[in-house]
Protein backbone atom coordinates (compact mmCIF):
# COMPACT_ATOMS: atom_id res chain seq x y z
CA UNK A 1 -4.76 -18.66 10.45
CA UNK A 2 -3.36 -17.22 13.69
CA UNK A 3 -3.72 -20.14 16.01
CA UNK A 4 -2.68 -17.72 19.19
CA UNK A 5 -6.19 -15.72 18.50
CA UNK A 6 -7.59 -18.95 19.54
CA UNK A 7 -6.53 -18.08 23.38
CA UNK A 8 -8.26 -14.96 23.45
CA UNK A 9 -10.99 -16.25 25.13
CA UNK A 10 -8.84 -18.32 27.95
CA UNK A 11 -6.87 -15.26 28.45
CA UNK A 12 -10.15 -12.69 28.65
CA UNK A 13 -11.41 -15.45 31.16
CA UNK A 14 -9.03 -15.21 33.39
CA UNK A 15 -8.64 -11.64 33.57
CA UNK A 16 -11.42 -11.43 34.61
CA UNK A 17 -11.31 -14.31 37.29
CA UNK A 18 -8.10 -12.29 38.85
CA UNK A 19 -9.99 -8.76 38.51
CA UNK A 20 -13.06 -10.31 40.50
CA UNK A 21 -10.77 -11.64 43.00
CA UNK A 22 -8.95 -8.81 43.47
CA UNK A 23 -12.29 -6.83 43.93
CA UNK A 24 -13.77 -9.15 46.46
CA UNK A 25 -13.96 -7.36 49.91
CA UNK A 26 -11.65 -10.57 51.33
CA UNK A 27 -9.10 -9.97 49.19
CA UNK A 28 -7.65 -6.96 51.25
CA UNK A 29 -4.24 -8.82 52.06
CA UNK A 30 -1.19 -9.21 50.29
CA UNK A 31 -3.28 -11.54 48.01
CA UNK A 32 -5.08 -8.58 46.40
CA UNK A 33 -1.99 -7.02 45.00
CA UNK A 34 -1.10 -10.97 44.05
CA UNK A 35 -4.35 -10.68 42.10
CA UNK A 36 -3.85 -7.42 40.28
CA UNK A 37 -0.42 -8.07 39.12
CA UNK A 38 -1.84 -11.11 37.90
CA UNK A 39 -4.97 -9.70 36.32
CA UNK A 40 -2.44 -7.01 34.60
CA UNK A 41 -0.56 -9.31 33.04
CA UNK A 42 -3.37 -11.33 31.95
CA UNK A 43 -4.81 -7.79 30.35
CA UNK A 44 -1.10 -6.63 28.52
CA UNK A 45 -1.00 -10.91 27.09
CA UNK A 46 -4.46 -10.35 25.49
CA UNK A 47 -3.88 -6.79 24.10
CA UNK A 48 -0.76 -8.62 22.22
CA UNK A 49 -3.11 -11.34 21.46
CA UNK A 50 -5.33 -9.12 19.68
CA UNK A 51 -2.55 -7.15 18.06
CA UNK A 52 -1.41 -10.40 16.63
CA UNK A 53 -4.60 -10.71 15.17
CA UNK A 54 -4.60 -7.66 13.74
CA UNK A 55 -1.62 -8.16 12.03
CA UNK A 56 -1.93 -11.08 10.25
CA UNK A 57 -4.96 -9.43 9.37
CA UNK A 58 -3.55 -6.85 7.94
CA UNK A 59 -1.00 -8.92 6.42
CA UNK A 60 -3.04 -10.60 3.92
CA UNK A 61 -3.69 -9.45 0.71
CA UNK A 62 -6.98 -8.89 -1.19
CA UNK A 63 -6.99 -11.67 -2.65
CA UNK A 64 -6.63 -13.66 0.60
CA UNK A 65 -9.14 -12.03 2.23
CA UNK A 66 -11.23 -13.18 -0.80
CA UNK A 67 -10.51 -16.88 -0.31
CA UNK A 68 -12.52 -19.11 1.87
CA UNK A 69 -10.78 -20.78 4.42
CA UNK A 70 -11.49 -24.31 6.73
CA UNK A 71 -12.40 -21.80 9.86
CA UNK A 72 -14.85 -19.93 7.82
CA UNK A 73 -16.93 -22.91 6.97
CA UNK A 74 -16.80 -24.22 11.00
CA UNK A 75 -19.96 -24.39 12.67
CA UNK A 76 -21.87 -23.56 9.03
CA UNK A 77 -25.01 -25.68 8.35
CA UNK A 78 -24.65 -28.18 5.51
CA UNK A 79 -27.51 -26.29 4.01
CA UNK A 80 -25.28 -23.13 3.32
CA UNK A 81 -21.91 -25.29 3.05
CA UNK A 82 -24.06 -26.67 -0.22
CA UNK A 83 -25.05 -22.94 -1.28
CA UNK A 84 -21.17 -21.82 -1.49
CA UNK A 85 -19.11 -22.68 -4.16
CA UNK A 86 -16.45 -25.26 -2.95
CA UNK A 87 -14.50 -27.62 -5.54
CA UNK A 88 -12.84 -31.06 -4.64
CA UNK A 89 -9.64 -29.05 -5.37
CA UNK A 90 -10.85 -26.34 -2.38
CA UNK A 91 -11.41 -29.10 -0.08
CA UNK A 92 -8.56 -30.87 -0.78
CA UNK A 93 -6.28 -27.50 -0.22
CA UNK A 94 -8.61 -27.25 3.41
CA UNK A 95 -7.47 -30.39 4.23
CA UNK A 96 -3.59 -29.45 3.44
CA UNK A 97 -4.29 -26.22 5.55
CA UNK A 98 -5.69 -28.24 8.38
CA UNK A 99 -2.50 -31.10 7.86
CA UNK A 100 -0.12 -28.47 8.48
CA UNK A 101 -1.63 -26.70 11.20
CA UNK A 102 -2.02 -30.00 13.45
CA UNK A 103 1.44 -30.25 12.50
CA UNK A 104 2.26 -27.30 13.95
CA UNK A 105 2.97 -24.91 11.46
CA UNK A 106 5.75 -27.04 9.50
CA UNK A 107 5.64 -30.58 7.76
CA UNK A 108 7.68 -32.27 4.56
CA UNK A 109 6.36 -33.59 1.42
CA UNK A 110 6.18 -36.84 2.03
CA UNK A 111 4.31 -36.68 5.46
CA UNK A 112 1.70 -34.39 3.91
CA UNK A 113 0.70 -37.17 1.32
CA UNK A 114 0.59 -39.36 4.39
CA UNK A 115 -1.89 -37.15 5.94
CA UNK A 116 -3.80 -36.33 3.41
CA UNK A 117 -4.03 -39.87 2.82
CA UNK A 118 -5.14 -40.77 6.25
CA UNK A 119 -7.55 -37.53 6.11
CA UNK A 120 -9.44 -38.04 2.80
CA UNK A 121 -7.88 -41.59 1.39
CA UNK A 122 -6.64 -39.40 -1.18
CA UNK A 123 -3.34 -40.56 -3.16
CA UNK A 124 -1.81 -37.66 -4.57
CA UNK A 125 1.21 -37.82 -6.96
CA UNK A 126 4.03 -36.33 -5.49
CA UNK A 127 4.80 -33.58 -8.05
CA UNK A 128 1.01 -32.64 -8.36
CA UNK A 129 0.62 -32.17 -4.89
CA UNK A 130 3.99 -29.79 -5.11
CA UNK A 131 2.15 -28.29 -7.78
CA UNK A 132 -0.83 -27.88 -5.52
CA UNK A 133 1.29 -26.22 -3.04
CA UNK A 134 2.47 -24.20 -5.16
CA UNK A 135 -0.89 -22.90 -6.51
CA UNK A 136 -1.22 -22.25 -2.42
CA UNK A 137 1.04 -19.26 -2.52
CA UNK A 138 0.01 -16.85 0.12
CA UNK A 139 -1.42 -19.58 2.23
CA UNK A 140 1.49 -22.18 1.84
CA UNK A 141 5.27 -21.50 2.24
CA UNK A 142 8.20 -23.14 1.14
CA UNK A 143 10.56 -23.15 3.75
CA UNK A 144 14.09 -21.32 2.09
CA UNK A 145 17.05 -23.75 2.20
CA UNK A 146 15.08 -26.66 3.17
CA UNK A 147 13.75 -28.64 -0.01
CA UNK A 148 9.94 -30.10 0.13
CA UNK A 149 9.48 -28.74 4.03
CA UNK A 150 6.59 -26.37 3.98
CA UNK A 151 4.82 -23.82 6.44
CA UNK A 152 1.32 -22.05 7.24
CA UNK A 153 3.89 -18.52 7.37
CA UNK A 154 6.32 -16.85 5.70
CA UNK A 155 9.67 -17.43 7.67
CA UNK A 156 13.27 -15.99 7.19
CA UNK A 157 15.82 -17.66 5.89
CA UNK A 158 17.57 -17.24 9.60
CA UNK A 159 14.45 -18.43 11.38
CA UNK A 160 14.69 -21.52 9.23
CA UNK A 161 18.14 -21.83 10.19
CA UNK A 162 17.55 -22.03 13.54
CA UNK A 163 14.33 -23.68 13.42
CA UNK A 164 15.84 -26.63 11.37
CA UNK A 165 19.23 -26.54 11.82
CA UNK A 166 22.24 -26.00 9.20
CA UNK A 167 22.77 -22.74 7.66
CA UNK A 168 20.42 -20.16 6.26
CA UNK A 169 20.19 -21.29 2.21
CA UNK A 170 21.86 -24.63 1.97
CA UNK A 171 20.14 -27.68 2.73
CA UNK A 172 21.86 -30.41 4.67
């Protein structure tokens, strides 16, 4: 899940707001060019937008693309939710996906079982929900160096570095 595709919209919206400005026969001061500068940069932030997209797109493998995910079942009628085949053990991985995401891309062990405790009053044993995680690959990364933190993306060893502090491969 690529949450920056969700912006796509926002940013589309307001290129257009700034083009329309722009165009408006008023708009024939120093405010037009304002506008247009404006509207261009609004126009070069969604084409990254959508080559983000694309990317993680492209990314994934077939067997990825083959898995159903939490934002392919939003806004689905319960009639078809019923008609597709979704185990316990799918819904509880949606509900990891969706843990981690709020997050914000990164949480530990132990405040995963918290949330999916406070999600689905679920009590998961720690080494089956590692196990779980596991199972995930592809959709769930361990985090190299750091022990039992996990992400919704592969990251470097440097990035984790940075992102968490220490150096790349040995945990603090």
């Amino acid at each position: 899940m690529n949450r920056l595709v969700n912006h796509a919209p926002f940013v589309k919206s307001q290129l257009e707001f700034h083009k329309k400005i722009a165009a408006t026969s008023w708009a024939k001061s120093p405010r037009k060019k304002f506008h247009e500068e404006i509207a261009d940069s609004f126009a070069a932030l969604l084409h990254d937008l959508q080559d983000a997209s694309t990317d993680v797109i492209s990314n994934n493998s077939p067997l990825q693309q083959l898995s159903l995910t939490p934002d392919d079942l939003e806004g689905l009628p319960e009639e078809l939710k019923k008609e597709l085949n979704i185990t316990e053990s799918d819904k509880t991985e949606f509900a990891i996906l969706s843990i981690v995401e709020k997050a914000g891309g990164f949480i530990s062990l132990d405040k995963l079982l918290i949330g999916l405790y406070k999600q689905t009053g679920e009590i998961l044993k720690r080494q089956n929900l590692t196990s779980k995680l596991y199972r995930m690959k592809g959709t769930i990364y361990s985090v190299p160096g750091k022990k039992g933190i996990y992400s919704n993306r592969p990251i470097t060893e440097e990035e984790a570095a940075k992102l968490f502090g220490g150096y790349a491969g040995i945990d603090e």
